[in-house]
PDB file of N, CA and C in Angstrom:
ATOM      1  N   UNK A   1     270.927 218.323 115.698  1.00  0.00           N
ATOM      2  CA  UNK A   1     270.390 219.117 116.778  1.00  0.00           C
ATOM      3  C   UNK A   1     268.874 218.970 116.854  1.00  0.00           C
ATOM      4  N   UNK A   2     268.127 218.717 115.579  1.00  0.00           N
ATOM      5  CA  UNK A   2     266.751 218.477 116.021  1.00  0.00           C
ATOM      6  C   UNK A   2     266.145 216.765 116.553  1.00  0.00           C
ATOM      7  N   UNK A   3     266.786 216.151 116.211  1.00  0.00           N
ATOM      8  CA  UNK A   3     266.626 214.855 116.653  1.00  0.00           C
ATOM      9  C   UNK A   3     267.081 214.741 117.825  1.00  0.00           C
ATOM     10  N   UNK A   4     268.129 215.587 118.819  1.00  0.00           N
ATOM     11  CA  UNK A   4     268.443 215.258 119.949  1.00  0.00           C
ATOM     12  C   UNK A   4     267.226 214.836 120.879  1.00  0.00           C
ATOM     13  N   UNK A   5     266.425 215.812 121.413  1.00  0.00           N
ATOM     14  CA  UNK A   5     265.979 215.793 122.051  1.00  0.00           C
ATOM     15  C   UNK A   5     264.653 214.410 122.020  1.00  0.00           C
ATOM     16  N   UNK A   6     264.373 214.035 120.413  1.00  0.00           N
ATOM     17  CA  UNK A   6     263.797 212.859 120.600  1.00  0.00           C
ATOM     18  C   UNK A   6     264.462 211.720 120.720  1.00  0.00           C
ATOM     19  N   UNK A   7     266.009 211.551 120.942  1.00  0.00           N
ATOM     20  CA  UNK A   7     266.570 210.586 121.242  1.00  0.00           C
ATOM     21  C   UNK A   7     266.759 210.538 122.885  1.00  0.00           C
ATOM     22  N   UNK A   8     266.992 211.488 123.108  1.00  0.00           N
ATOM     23  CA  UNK A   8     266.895 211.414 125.266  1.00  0.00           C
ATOM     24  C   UNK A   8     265.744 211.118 124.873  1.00  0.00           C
ATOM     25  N   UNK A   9     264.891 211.423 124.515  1.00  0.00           N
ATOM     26  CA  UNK A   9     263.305 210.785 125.043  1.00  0.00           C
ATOM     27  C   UNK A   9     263.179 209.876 124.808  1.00  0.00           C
ATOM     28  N   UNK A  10     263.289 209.009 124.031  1.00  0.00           N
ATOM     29  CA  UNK A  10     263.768 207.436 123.666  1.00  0.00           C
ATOM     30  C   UNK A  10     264.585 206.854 124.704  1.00  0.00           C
ATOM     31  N   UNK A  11     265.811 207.211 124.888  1.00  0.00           N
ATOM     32  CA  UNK A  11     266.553 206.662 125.577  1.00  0.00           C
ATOM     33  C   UNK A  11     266.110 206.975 127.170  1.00  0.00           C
ATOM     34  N   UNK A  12     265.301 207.399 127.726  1.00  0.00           N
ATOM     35  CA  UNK A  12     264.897 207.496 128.900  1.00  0.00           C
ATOM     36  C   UNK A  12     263.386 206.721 128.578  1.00  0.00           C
ATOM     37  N   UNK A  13     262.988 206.671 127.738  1.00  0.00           N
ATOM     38  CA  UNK A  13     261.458 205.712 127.682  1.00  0.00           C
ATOM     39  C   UNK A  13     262.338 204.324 127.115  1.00  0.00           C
ATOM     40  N   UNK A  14     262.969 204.164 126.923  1.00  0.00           N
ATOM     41  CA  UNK A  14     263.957 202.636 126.992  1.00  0.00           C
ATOM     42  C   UNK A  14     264.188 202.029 128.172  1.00  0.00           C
ATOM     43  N   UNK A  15     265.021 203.036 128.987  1.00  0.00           N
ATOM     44  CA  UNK A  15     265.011 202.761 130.293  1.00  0.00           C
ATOM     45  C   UNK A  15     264.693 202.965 131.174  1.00  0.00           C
ATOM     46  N   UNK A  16     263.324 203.416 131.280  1.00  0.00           N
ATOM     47  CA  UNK A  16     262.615 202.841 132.204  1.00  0.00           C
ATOM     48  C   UNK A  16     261.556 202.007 131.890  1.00  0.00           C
ATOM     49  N   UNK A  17     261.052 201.871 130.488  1.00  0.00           N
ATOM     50  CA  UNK A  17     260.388 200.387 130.277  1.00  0.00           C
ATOM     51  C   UNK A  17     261.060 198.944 130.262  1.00  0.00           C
ATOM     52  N   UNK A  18     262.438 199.597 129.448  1.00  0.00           N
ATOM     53  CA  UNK A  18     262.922 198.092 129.229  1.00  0.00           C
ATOM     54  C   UNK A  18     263.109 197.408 127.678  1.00  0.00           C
ATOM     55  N   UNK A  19     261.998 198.323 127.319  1.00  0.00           N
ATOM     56  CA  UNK A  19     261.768 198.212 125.885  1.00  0.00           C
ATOM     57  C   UNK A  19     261.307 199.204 125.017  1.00  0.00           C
ATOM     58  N   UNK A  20     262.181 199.267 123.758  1.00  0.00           N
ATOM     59  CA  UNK A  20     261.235 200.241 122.891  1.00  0.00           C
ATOM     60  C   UNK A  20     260.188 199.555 121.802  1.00  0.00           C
ATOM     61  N   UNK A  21     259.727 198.631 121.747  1.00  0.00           N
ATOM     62  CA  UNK A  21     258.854 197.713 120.892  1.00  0.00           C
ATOM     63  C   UNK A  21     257.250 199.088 120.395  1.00  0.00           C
ATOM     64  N   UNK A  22     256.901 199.372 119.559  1.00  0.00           N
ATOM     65  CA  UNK A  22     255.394 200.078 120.152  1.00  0.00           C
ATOM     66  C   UNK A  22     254.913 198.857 120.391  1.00  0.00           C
ATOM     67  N   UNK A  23     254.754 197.811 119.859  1.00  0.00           N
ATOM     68  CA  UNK A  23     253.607 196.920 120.341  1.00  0.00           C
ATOM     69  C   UNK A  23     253.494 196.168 121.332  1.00  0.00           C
ATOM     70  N   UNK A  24     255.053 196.113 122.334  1.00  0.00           N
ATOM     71  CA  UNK A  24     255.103 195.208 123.751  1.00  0.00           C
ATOM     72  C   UNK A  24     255.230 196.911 124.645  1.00  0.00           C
ATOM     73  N   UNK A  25     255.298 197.836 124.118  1.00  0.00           N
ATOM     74  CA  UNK A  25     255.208 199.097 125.364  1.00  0.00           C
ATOM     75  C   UNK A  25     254.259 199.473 126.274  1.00  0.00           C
ATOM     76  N   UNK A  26     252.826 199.119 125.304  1.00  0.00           N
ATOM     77  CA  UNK A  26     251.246 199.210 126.057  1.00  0.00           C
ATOM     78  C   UNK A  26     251.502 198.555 127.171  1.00  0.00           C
ATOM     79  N   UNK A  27     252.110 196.957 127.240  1.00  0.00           N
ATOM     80  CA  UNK A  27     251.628 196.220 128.347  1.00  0.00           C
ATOM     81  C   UNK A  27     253.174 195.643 129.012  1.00  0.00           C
ATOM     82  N   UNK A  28     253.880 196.957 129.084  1.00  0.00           N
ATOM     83  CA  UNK A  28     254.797 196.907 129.672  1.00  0.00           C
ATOM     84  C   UNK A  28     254.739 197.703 131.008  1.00  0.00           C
ATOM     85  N   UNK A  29     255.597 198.093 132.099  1.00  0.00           N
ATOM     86  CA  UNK A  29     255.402 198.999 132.882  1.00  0.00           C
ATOM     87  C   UNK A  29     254.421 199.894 132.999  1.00  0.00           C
ATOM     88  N   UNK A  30     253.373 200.213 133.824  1.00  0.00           N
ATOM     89  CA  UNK A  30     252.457 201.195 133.471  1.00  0.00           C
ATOM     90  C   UNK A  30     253.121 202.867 133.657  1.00  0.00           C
ATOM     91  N   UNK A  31     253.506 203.364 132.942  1.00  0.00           N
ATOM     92  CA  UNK A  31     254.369 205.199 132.762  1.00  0.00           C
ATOM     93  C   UNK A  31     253.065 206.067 134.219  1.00  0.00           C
ATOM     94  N   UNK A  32     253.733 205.989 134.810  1.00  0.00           N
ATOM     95  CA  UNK A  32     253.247 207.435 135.640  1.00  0.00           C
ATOM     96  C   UNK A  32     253.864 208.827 135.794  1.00  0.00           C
ATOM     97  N   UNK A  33     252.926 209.066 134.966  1.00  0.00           N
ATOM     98  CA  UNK A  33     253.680 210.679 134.668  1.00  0.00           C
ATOM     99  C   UNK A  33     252.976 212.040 135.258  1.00  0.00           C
ATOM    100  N   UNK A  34     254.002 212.106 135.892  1.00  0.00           N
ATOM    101  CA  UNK A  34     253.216 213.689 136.969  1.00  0.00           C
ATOM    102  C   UNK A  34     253.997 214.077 137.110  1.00  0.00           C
ATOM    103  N   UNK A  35     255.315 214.104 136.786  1.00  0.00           N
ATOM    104  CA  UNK A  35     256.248 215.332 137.500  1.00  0.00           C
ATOM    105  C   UNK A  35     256.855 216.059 136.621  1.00  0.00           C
ATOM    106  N   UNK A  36     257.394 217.201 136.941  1.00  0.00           N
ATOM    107  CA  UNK A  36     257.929 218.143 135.769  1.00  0.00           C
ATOM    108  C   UNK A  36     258.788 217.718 134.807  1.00  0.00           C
ATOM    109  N   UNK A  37     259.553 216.979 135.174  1.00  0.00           N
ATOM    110  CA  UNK A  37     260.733 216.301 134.327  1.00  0.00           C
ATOM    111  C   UNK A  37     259.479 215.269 133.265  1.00  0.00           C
ATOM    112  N   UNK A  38     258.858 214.784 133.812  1.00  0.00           N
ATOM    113  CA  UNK A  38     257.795 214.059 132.611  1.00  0.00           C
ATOM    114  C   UNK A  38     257.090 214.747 131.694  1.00  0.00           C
ATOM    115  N   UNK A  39     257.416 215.922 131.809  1.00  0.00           N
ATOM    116  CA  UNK A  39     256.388 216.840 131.501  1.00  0.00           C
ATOM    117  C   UNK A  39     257.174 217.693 130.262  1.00  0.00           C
ATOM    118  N   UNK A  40     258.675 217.537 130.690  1.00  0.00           N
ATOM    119  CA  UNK A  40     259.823 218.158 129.721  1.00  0.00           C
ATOM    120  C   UNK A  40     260.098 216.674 128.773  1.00  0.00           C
ATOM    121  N   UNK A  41     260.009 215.811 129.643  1.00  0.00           N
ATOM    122  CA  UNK A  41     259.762 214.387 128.259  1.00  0.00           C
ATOM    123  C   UNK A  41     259.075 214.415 127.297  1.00  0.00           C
ATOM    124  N   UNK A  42     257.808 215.018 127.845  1.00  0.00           N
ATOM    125  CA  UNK A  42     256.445 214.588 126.640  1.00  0.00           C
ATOM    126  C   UNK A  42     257.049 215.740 125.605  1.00  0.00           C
ATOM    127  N   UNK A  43     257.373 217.109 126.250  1.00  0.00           N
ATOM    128  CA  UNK A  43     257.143 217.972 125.547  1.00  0.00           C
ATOM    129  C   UNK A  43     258.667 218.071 124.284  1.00  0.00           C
ATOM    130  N   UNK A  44     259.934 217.017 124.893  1.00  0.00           N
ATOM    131  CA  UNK A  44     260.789 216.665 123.992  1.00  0.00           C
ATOM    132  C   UNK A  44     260.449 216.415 122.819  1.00  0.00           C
ATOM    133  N   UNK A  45     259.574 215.316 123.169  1.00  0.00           N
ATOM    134  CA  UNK A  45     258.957 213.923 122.009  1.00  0.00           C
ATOM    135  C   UNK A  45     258.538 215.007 120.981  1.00  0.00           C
ATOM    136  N   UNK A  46     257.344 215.453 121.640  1.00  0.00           N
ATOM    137  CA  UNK A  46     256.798 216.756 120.433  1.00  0.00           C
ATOM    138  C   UNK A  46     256.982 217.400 119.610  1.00  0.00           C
ATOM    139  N   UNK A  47     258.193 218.063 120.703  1.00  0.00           N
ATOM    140  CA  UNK A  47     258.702 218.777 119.286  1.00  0.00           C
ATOM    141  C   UNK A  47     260.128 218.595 118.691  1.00  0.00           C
ATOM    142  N   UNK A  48     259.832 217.183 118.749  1.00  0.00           N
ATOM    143  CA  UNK A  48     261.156 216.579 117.851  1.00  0.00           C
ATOM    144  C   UNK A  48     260.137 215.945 116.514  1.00  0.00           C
ATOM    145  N   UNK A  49     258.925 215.829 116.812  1.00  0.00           N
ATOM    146  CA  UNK A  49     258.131 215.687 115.407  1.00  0.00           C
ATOM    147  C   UNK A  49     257.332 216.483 115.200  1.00  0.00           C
ATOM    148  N   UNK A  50     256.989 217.587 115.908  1.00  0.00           N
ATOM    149  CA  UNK A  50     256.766 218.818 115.403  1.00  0.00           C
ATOM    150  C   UNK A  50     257.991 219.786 114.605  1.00  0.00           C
ATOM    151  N   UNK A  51     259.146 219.721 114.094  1.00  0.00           N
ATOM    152  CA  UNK A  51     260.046 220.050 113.620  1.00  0.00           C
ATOM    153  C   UNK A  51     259.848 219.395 112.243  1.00  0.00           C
ATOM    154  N   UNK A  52     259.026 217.770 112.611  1.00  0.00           N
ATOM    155  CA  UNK A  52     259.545 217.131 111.186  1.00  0.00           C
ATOM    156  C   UNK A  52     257.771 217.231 110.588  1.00  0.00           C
ATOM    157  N   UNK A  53     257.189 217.585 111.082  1.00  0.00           N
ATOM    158  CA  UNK A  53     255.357 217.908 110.729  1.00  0.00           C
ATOM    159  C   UNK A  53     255.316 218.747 109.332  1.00  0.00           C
ATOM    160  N   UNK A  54     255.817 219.841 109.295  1.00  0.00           N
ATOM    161  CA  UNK A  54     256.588 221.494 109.261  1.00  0.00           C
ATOM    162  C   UNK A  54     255.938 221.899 110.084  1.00  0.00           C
ATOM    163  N   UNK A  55     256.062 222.483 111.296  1.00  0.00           N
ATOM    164  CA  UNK A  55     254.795 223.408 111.681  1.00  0.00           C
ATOM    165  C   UNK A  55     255.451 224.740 111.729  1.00  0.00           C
ATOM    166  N   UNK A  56     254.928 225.707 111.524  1.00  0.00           N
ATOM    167  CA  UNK A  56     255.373 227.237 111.000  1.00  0.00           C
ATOM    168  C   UNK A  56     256.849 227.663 111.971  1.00  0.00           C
ATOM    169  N   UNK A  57     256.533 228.012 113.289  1.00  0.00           N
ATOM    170  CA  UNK A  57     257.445 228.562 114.409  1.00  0.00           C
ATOM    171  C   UNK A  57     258.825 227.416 114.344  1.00  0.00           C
ATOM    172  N   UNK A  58     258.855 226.432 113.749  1.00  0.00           N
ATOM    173  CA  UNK A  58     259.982 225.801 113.990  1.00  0.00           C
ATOM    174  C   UNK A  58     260.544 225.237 112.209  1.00  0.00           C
ATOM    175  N   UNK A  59     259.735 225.712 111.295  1.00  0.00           N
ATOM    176  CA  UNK A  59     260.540 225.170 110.402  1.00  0.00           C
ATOM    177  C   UNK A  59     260.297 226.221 109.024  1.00  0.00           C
ATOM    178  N   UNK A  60     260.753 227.495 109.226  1.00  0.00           N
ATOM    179  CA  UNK A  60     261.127 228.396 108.455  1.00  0.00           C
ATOM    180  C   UNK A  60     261.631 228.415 107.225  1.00  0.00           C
ATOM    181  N   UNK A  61     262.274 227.900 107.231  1.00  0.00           N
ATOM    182  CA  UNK A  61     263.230 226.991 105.952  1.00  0.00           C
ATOM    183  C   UNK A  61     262.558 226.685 104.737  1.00  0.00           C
ATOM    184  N   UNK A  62     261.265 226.262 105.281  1.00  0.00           N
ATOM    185  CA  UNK A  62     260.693 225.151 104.667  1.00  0.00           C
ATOM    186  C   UNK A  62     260.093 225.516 102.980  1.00  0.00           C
ATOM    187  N   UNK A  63     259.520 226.903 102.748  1.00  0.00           N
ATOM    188  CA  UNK A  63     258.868 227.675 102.169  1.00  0.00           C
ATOM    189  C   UNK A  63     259.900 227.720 100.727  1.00  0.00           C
ATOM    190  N   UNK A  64     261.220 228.023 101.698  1.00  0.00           N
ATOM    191  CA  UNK A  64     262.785 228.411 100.576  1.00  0.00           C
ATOM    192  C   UNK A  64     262.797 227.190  99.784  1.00  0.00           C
ATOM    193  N   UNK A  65     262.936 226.210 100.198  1.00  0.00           N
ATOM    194  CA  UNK A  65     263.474 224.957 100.292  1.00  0.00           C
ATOM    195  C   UNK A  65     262.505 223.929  98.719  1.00  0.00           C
ATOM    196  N   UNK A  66     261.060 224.601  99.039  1.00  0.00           N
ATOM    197  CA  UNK A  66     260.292 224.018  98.327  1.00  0.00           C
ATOM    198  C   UNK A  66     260.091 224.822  96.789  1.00  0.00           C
ATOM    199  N   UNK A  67     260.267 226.408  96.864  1.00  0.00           N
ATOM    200  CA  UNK A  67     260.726 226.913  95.808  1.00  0.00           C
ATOM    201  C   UNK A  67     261.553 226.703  95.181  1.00  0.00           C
ATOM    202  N   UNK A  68     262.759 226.406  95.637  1.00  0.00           N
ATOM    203  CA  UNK A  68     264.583 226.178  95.093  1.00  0.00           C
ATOM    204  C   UNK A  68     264.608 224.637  94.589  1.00  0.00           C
ATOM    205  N   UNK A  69     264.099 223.917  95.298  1.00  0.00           N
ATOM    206  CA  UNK A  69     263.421 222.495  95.165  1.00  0.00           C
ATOM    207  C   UNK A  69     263.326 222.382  93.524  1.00  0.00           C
ATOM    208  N   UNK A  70     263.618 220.816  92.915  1.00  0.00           N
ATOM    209  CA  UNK A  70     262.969 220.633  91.967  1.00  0.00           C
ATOM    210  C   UNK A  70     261.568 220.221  92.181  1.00  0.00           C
ATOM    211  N   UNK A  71     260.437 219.410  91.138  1.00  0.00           N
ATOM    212  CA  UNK A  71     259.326 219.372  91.595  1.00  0.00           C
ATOM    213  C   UNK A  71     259.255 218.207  92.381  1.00  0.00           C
ATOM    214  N   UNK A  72     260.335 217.053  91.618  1.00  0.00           N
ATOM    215  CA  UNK A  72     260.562 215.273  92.457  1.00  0.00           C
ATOM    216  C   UNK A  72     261.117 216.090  93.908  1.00  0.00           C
ATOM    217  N   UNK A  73     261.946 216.441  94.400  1.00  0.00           N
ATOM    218  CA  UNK A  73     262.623 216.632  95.048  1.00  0.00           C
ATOM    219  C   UNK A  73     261.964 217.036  96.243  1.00  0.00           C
ATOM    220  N   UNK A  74     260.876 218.191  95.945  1.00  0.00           N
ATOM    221  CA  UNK A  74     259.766 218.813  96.700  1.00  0.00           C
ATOM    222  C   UNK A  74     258.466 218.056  97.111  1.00  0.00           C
ATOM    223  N   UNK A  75     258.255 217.147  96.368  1.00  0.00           N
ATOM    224  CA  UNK A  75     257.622 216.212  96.548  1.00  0.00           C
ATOM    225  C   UNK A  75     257.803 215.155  97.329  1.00  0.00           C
ATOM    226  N   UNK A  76     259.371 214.981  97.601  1.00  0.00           N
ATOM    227  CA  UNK A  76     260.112 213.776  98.486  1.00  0.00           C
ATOM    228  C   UNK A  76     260.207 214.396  99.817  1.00  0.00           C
ATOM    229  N   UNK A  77     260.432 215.401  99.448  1.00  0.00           N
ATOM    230  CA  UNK A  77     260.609 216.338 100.824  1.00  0.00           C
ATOM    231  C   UNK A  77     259.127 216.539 101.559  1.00  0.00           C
ATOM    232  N   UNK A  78     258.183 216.868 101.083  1.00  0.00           N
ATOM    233  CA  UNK A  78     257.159 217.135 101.982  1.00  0.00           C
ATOM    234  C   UNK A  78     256.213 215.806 102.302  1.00  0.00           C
ATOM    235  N   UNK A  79     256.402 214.965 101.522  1.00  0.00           N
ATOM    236  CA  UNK A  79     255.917 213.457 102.087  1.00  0.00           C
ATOM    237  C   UNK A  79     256.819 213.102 102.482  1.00  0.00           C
ATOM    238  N   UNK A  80     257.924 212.917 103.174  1.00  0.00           N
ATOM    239  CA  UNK A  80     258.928 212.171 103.788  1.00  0.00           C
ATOM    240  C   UNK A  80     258.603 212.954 105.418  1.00  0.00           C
ATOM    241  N   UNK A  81     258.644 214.664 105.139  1.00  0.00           N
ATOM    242  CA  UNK A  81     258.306 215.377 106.654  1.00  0.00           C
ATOM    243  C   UNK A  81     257.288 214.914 106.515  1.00  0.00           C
ATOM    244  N   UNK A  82     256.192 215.068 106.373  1.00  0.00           N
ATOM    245  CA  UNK A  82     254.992 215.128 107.202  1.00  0.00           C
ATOM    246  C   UNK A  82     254.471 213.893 107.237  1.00  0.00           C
ATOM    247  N   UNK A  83     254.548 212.935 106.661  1.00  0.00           N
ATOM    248  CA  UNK A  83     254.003 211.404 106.660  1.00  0.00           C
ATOM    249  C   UNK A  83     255.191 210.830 108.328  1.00  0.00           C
ATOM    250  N   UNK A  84     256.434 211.253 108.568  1.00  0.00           N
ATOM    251  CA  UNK A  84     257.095 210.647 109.159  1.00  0.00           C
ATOM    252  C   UNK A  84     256.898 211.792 110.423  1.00  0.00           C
ATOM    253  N   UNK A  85     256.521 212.989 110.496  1.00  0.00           N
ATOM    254  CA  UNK A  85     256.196 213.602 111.357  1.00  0.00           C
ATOM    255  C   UNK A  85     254.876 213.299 112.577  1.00  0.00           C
ATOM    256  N   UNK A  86     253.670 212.937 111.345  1.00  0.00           N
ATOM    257  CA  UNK A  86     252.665 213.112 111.786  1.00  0.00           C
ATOM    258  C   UNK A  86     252.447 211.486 112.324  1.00  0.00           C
ATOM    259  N   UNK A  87     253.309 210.697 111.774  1.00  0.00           N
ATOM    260  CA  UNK A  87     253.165 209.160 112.375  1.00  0.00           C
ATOM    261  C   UNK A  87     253.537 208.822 113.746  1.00  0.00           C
ATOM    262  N   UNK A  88     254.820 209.284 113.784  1.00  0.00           N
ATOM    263  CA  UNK A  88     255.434 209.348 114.773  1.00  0.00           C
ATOM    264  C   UNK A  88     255.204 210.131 116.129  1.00  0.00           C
ATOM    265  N   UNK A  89     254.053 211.451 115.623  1.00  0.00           N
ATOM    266  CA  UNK A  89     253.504 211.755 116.587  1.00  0.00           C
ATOM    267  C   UNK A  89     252.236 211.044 117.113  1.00  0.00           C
ATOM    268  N   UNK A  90     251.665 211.081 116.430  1.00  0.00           N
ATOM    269  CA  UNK A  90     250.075 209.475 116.290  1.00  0.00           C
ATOM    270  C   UNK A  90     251.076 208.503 117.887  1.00  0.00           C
ATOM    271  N   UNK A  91     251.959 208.160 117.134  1.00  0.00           N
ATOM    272  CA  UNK A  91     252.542 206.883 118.287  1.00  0.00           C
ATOM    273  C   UNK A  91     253.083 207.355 119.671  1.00  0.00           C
ATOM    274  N   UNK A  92     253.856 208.705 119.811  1.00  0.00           N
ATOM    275  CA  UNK A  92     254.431 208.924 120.647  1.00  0.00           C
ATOM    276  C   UNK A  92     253.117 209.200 121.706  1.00  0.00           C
ATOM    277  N   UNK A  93     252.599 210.305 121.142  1.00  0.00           N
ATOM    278  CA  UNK A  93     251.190 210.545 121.873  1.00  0.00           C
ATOM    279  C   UNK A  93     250.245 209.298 122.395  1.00  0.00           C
ATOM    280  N   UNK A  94     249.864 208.319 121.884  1.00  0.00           N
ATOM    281  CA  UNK A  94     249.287 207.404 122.650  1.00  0.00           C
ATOM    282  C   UNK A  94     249.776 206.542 123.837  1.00  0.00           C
ATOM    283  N   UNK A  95     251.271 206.482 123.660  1.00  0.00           N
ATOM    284  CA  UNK A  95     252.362 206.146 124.631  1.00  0.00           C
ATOM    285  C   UNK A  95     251.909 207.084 125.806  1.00  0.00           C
ATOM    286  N   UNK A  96     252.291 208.457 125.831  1.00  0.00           N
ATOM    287  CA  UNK A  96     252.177 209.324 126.843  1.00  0.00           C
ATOM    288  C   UNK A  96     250.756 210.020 126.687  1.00  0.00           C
ATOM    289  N   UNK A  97     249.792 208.979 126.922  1.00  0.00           N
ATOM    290  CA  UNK A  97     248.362 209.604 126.537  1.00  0.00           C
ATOM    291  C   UNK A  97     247.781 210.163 128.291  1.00  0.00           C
ATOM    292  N   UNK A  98     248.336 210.083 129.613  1.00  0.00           N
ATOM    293  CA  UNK A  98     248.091 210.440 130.170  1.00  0.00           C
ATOM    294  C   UNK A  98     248.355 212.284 130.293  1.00  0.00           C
ATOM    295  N   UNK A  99     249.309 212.518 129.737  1.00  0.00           N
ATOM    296  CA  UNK A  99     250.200 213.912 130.030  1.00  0.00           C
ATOM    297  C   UNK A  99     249.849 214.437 128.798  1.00  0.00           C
ATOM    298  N   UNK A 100     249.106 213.930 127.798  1.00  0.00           N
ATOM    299  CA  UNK A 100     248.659 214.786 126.315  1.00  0.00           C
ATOM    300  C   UNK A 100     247.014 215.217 126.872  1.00  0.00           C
ATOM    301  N   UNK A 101     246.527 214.476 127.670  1.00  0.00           N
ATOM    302  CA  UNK A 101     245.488 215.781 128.699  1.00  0.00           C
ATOM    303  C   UNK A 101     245.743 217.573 128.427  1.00  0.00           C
ATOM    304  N   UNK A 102     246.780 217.285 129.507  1.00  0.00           N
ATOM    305  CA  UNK A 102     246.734 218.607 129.795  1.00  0.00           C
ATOM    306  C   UNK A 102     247.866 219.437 129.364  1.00  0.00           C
ATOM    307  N   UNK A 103     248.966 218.593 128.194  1.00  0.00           N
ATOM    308  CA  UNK A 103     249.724 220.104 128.231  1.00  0.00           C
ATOM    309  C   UNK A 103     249.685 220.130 126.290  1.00  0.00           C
ATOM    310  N   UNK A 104     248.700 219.335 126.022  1.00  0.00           N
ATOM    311  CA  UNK A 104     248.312 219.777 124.585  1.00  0.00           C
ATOM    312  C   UNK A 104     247.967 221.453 124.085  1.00  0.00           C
ATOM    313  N   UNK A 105     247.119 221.821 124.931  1.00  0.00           N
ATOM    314  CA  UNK A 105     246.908 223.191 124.715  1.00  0.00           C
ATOM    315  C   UNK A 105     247.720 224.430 123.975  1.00  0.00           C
ATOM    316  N   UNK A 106     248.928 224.220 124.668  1.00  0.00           N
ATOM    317  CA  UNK A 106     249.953 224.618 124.804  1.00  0.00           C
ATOM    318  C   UNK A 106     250.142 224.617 122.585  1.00  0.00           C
ATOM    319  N   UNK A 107     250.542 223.294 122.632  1.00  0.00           N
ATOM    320  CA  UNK A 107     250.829 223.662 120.926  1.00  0.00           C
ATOM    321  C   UNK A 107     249.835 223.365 119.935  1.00  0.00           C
ATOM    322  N   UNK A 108     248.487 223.256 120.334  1.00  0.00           N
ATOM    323  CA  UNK A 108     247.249 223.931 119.895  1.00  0.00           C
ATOM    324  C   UNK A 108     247.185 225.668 119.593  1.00  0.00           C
ATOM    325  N   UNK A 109     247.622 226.293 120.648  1.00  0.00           N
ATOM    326  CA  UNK A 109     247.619 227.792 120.510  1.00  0.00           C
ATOM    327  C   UNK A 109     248.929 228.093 119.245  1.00  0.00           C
ATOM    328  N   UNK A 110     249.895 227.082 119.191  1.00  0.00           N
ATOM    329  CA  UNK A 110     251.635 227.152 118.047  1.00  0.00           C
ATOM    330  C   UNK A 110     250.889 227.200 117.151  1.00  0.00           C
ATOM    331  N   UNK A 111     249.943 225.990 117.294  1.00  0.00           N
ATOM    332  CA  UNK A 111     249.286 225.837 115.395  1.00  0.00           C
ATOM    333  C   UNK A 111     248.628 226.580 115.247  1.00  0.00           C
ATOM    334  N   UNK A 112     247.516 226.819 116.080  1.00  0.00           N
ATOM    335  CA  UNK A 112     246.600 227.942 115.248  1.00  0.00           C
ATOM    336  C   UNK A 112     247.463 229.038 115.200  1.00  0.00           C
ATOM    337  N   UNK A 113     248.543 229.644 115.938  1.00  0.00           N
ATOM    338  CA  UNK A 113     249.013 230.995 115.343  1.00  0.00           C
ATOM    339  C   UNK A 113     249.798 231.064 113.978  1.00  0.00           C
ATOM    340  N   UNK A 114     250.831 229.282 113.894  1.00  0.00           N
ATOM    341  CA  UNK A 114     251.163 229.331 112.374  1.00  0.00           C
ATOM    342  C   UNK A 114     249.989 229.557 111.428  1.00  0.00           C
ATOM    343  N   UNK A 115     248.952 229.114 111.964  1.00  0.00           N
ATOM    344  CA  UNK A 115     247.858 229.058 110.560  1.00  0.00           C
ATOM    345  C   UNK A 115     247.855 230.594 110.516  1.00  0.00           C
ATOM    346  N   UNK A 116     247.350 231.575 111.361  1.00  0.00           N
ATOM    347  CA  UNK A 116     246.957 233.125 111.233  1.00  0.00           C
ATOM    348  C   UNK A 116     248.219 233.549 111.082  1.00  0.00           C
ATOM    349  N   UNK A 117     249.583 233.386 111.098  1.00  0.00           N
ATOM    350  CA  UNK A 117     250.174 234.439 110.432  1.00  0.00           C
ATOM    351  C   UNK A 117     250.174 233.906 108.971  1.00  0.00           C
ATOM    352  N   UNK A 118     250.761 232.257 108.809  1.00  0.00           N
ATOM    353  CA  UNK A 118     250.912 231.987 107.171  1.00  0.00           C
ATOM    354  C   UNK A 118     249.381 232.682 106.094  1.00  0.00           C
ATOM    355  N   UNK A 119     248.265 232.730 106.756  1.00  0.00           N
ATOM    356  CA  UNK A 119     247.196 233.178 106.216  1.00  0.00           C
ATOM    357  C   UNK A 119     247.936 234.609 106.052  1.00  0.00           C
TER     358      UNK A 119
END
């Protein structure tokens, strides 16, 4: 269930480029993105690696998980999320670097509130 939504987003940035390559996507089709449905794309992508980042509001779990955890185990676990979270967002975002303008804000205000409640 958390990967769904970055697989429609894949599979709709497949087809309509043609390709999922990152390195033949730049100079493939140029993405014009302005309409709402592009806008529920970008914001798919996001938080299908905002789930795998940890970021507070979506991964609750996470806190239990690392206590109950052995120490290898906890260690595999939080470099596996966040190295594969934060990469994958790096890439998705430059892909859709027109539409990370303006609706970034949005989970700018997620993070800073995970930071002030986990504080």
């Amino acid at each position: 269930a958390r990967g769904l939504p970055l697989l429609v987003a894949l599979l709709l940035l497949q087809n309509y480029t043609g390709t999922l390559s990152l390195f033949t996507l730049p100079y493939s089709c140029p993405l014009h993105l302005s309409s709402y449905t592009d806008k529920l794309w970008w914001a798919g992508c996001l938080l299908a690696f905002l789930v795998k980042i940890p970021l507070y509001g979506v991964h609750l779990w996470l806190p239990k998980a690392h206590v109950e955890a052995p120490v290898a185990g906890s260690i595999v676990l939080a470099a596996v999320l966040l190295k594969l979270g934060g990469y994958g967002m790096i890439r998705i975002v430059v892909i859709l670097d027109p539409l990370t303008k303006d609706l970034s804000y949005p989970f700018l205000i997620f993070a800073l509130w995970g930071v002030i409640i986990t504080g």
